[in-house]
N, C-alpha and C. Protein backbone atom coordinates (compact mmCIF):
# COMPACT_ATOMS: atom_id res chain seq x y z
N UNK A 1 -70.92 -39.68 -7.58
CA UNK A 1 -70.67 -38.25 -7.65
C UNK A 1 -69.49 -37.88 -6.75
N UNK A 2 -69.36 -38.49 -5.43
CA UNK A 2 -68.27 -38.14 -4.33
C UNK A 2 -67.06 -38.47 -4.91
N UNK A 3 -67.43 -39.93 -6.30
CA UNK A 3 -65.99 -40.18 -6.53
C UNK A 3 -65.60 -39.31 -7.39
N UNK A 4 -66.26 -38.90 -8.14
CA UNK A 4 -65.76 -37.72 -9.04
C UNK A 4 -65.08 -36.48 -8.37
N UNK A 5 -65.86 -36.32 -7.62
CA UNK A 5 -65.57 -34.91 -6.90
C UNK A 5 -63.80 -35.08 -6.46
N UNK A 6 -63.65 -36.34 -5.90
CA UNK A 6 -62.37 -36.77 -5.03
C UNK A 6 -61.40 -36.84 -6.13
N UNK A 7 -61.80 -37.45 -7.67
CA UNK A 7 -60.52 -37.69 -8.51
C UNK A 7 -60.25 -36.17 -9.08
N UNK A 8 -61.08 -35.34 -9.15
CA UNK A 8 -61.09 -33.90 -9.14
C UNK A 8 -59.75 -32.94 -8.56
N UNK A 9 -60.19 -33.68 -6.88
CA UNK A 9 -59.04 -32.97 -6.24
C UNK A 9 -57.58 -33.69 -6.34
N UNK A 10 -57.73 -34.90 -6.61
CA UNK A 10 -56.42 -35.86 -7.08
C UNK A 10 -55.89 -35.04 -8.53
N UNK A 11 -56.36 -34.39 -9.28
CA UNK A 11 -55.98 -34.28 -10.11
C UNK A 11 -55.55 -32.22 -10.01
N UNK A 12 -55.85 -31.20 -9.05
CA UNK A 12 -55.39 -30.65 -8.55
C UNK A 12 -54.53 -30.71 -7.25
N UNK A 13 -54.53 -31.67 -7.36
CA UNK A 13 -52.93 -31.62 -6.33
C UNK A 13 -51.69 -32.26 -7.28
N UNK A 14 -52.32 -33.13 -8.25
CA UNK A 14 -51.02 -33.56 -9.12
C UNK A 14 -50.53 -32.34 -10.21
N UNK A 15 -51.48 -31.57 -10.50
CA UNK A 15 -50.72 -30.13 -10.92
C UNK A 15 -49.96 -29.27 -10.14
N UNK A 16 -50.74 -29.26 -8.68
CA UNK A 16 -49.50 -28.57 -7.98
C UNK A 16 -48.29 -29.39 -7.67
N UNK A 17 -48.66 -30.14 -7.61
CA UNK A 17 -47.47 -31.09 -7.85
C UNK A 17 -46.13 -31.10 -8.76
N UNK A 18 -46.92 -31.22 -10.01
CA UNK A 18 -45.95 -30.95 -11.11
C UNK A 18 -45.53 -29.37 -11.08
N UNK A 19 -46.35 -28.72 -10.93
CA UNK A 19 -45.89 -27.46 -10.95
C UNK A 19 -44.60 -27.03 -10.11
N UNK A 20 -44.71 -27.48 -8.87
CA UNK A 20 -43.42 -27.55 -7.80
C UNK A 20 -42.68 -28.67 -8.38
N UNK A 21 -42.15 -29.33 -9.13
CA UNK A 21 -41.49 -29.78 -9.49
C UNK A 21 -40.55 -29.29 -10.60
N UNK A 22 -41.21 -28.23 -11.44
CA UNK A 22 -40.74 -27.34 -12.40
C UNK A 22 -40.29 -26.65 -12.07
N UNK A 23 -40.74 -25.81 -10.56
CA UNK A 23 -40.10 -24.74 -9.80
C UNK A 23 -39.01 -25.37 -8.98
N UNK A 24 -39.21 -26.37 -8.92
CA UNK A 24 -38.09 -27.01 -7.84
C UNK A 24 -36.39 -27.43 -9.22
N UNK A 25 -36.90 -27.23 -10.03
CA UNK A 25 -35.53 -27.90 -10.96
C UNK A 25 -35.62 -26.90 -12.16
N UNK A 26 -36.40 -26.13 -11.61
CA UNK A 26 -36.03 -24.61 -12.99
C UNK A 26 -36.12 -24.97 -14.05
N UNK A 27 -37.03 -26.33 -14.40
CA UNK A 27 -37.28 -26.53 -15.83
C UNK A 27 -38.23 -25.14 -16.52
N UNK A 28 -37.37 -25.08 -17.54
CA UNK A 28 -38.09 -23.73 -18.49
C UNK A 28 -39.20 -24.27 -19.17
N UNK A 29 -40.25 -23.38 -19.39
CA UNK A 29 -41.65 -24.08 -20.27
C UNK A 29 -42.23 -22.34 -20.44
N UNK A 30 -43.47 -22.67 -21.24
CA UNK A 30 -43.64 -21.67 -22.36
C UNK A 30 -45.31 -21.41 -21.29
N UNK A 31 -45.35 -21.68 -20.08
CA UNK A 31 -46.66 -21.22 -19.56
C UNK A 31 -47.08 -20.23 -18.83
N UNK A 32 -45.83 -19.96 -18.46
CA UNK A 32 -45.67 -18.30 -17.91
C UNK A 32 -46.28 -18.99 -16.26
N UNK A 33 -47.03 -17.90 -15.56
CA UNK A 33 -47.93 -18.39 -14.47
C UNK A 33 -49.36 -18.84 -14.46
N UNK A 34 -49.69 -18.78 -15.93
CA UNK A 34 -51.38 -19.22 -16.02
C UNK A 34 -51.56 -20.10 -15.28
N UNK A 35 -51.33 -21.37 -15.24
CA UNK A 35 -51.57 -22.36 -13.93
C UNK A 35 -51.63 -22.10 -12.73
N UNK A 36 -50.61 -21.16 -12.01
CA UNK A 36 -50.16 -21.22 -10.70
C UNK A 36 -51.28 -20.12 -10.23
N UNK A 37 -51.50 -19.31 -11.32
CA UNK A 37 -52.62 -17.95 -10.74
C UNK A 37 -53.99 -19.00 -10.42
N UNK A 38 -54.55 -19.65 -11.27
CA UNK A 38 -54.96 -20.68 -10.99
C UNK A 38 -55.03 -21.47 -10.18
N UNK A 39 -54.11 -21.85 -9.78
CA UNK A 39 -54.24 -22.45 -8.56
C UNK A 39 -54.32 -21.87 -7.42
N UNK A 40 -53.17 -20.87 -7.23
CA UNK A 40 -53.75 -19.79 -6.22
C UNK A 40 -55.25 -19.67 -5.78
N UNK A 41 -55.87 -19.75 -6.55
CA UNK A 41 -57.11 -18.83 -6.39
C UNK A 41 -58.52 -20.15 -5.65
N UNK A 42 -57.91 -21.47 -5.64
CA UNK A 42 -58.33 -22.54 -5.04
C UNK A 42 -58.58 -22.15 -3.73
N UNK A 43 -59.65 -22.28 -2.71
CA UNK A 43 -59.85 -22.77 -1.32
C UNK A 43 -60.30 -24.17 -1.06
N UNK A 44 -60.02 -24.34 -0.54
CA UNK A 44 -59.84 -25.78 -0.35
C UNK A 44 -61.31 -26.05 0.96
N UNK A 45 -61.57 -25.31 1.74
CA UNK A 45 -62.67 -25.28 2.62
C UNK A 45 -63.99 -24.85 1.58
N UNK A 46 -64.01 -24.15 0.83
CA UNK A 46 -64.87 -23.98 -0.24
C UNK A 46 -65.13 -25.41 -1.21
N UNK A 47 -64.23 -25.80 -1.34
CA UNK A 47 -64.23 -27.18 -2.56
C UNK A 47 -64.93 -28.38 -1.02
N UNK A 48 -64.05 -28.13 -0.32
CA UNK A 48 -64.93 -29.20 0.78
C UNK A 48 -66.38 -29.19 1.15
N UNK A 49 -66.38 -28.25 1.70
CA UNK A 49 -67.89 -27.76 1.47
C UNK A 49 -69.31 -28.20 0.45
N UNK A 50 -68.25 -27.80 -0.80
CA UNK A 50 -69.22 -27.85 -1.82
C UNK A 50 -69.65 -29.83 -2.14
N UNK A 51 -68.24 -30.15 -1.68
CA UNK A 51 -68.36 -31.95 -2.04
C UNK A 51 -69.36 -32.74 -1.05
N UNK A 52 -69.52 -32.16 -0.08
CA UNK A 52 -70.35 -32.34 1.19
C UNK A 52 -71.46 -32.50 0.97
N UNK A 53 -71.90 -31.21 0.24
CA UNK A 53 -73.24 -30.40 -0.10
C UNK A 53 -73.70 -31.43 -1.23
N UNK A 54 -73.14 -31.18 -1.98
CA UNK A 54 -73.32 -32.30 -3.43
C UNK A 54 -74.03 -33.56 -2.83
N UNK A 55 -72.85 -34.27 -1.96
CA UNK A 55 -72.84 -35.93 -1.22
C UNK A 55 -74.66 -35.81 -0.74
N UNK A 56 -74.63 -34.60 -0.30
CA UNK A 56 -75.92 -34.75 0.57
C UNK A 56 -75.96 -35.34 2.08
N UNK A 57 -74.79 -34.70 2.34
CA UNK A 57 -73.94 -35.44 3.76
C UNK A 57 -74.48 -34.84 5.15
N UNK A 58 -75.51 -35.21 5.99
CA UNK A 58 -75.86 -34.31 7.13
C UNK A 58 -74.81 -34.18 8.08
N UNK A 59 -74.72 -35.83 8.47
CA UNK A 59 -74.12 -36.29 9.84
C UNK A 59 -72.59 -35.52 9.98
N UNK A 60 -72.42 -35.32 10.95
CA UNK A 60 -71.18 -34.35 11.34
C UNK A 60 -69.91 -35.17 10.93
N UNK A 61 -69.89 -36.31 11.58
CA UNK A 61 -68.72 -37.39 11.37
C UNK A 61 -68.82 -37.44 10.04
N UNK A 62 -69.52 -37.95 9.44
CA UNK A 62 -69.50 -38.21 7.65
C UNK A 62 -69.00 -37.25 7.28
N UNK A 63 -69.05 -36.09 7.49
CA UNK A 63 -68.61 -34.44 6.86
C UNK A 63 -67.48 -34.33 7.14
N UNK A 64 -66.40 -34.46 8.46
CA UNK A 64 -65.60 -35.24 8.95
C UNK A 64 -64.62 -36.16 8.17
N UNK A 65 -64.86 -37.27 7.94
CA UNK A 65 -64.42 -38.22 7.21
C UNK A 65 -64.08 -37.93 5.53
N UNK A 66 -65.36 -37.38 5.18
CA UNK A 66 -65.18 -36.62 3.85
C UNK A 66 -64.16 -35.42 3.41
N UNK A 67 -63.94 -35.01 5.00
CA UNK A 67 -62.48 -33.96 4.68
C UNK A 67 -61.50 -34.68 4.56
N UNK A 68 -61.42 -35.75 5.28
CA UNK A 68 -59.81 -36.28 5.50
C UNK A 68 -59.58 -36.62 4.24
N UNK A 69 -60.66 -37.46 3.55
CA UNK A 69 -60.46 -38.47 2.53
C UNK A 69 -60.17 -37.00 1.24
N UNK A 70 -60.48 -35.86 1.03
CA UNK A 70 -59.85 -35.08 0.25
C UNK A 70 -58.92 -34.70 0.61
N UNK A 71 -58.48 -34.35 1.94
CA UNK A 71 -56.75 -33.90 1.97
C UNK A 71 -56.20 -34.75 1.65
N UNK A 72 -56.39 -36.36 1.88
CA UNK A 72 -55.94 -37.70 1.38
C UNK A 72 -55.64 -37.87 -0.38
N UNK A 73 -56.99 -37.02 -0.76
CA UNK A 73 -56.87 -37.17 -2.15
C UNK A 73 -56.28 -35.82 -2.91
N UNK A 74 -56.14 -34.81 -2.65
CA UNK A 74 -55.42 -34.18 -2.55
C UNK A 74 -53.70 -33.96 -2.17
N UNK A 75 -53.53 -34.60 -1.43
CA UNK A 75 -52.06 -34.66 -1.00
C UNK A 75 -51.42 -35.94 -1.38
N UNK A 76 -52.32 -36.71 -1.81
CA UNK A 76 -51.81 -37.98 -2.94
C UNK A 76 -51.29 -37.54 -4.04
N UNK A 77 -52.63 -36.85 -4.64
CA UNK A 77 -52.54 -35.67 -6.25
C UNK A 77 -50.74 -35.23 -6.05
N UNK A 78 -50.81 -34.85 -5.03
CA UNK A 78 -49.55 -34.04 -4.90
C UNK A 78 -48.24 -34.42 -5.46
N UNK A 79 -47.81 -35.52 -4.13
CA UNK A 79 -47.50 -36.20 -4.54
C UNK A 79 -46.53 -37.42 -5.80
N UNK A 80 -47.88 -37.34 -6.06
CA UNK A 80 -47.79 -38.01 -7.49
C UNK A 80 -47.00 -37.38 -8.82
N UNK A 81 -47.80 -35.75 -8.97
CA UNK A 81 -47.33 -34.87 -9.82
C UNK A 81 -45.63 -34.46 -9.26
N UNK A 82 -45.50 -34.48 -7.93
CA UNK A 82 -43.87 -33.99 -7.84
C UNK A 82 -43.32 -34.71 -8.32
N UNK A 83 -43.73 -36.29 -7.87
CA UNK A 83 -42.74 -37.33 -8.23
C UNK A 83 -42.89 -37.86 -9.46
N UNK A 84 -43.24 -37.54 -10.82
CA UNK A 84 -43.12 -38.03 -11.78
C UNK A 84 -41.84 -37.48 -12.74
């Protein structure tokens, strides 16, 4: 389930990703801001939280570790989507 949760956020950071990549080179496309309002509207302490909760994670350190490894998977996502 944690891994799901994690390829989740890999896969919102590779949209923001791509998305700043469109904005970064003014490629024109037919999506207006539907995505970006979208993304906007992400917290990221909320999504952590909730992956925690899911895990069934008590211990403080584990809860801990479980953040890094989503900013990890998250800022990979990232990443990835700029650089393609």
């Amino acid at each position: 389930m944690i891994a799901e949760d994690l390829g989740r956020l890999f896969e919102v950071g590779f949209n923001i990703g791509i998305l700043a990549y469109i904005r970064e080179k003014n490629i024109k496309h037919k999506f207006g801001t539907f995505f970006e309002r979208d993304l906007q509207e992400l917290r990221f302490p909320q999504i952590h939280r909730r992956i925690v909760d899911r895990a069934g994670v008590v211990d403080a350190s584990h809860r801990q570790t479980i953040g890094k490894w989503s900013l990890f998977f998250l800022q990979k996502g990232f990443l990835c989507g700029l650089n393609s």
